[in-house]
Protein backbone atom coordinates (compact mmCIF):
# COMPACT_ATOMS: atom_id res chain seq x y z
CA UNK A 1 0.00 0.00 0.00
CA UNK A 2 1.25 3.42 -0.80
CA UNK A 3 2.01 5.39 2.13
CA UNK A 4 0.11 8.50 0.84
CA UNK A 5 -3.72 8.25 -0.06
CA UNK A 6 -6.34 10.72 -0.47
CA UNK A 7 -10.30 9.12 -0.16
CA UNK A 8 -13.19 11.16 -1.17
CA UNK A 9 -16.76 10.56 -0.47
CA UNK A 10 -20.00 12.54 -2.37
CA UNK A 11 -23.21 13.37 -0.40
CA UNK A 12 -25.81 15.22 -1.51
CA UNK A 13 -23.43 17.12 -4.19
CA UNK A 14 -20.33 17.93 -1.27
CA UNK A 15 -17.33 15.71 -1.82
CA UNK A 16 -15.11 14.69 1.46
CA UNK A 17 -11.65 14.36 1.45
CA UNK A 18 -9.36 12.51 3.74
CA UNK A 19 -5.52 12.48 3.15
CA UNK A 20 -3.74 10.15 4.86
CA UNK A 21 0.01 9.67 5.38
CA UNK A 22 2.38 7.21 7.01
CA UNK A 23 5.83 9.49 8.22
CA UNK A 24 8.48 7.90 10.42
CA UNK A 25 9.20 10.16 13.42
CA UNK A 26 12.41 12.17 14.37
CA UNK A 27 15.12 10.41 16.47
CA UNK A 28 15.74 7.65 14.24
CA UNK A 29 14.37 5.14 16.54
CA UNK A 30 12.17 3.27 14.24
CA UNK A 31 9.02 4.89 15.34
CA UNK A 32 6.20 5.96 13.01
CA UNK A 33 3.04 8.07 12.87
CA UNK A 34 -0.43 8.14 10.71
CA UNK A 35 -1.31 11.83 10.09
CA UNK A 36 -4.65 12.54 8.15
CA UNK A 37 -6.27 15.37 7.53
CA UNK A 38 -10.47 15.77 6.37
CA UNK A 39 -12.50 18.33 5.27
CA UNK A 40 -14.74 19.36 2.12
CA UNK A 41 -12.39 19.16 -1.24
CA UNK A 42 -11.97 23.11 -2.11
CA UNK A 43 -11.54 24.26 0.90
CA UNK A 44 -8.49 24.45 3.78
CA UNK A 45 -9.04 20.43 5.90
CA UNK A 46 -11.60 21.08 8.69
CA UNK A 47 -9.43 18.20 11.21
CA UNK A 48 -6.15 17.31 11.14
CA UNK A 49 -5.20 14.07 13.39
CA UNK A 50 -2.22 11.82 13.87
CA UNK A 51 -1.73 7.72 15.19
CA UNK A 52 0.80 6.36 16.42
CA UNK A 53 3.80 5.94 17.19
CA UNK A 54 3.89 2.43 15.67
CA UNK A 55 7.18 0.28 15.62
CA UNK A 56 8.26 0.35 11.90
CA UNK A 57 6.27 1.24 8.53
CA UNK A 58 4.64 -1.89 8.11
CA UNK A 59 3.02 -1.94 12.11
CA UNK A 60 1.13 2.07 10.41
CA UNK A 61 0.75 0.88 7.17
CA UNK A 62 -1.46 -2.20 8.68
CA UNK A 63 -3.47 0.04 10.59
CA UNK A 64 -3.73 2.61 7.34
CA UNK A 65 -5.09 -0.80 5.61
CA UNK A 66 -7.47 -1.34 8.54
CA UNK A 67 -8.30 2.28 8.54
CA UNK A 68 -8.98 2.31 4.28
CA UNK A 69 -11.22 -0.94 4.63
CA UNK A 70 -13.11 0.61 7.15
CA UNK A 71 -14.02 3.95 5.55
CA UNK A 72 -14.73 2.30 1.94
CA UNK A 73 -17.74 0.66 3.87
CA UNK A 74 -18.76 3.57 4.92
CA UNK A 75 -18.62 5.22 1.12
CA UNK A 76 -15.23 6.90 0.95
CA UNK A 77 -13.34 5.33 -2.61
CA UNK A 78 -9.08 5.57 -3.14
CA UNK A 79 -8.79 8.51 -5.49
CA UNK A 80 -5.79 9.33 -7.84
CA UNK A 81 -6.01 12.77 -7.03
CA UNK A 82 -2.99 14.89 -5.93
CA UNK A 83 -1.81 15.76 -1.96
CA UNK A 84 -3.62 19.07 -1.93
CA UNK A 85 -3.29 19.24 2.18
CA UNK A 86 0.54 17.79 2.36
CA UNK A 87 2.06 21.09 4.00
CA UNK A 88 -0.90 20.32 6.45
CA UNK A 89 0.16 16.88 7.41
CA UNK A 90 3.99 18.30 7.32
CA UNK A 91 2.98 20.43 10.24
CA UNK A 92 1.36 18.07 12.20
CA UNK A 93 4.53 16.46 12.17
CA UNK A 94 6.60 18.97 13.03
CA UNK A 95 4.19 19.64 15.95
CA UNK A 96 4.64 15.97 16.82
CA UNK A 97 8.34 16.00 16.16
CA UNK A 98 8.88 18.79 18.15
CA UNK A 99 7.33 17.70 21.39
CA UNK A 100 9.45 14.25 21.03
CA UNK A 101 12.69 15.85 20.24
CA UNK A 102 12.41 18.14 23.61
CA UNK A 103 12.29 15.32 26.02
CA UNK A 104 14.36 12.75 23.63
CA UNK A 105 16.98 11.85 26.09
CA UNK A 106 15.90 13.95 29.29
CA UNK A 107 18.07 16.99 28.69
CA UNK A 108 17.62 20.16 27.82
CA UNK A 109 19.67 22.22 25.44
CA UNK A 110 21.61 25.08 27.29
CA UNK A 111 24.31 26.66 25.61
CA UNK A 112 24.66 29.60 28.15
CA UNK A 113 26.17 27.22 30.55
């Protein structure tokens, strides 16, 4: 499975769109995130959520699977169409990167001292 996808649902003439991508976190520890972000297609994603951390790409890309089944029963379908919310998704990460890199090790960075 690719470890970006984009499903889109139509109801009642609005599309949904949910992006979803598989990102390995920072610290090179073999750790790795889901991020996805939803909304109406047009417009700026309405949530923007993250799973995780999983051990390794295949442990999030089994639960992406999971994820995919599930919301293709409930109408969403895999489209072809391009990232439009990927700077989105890039920020969640940082966001999650950022709180992980602070406490990564227990210290803290002084270089006045």
């Amino acid at each position: 499975m690719s470890r970006n996808l984009c499903l889109t649902r139509q109801c009642l003439g609005l599309v949904t769109r949910i992006e979803c991508a598989v990102r390995p976190l920072a610290g090179d520890n073999g750790m790795w995130t889901l991020l996805f972000a939803a909304g109406m297609a047009g417009e700026q994603p309405s949530a923007i959520k993250a799973q995780g951390p999983f051990h390794g790409p295949f442990a999030a890309e089994s639960i992406l699977d999971t994820i995919v089944e599930s919301l293709t029963l409930h109408g969403y379908e895999l489209a072809d169409d391009p990232q439009i919310w990927c700077l989105h998704l890039q920020a969640q990460l940082r966001e999650i990167n950022g709180g992980r890199c602070s406490t990564v090790g227990g210290f803290e960075f002084r270089p006045e001292h």
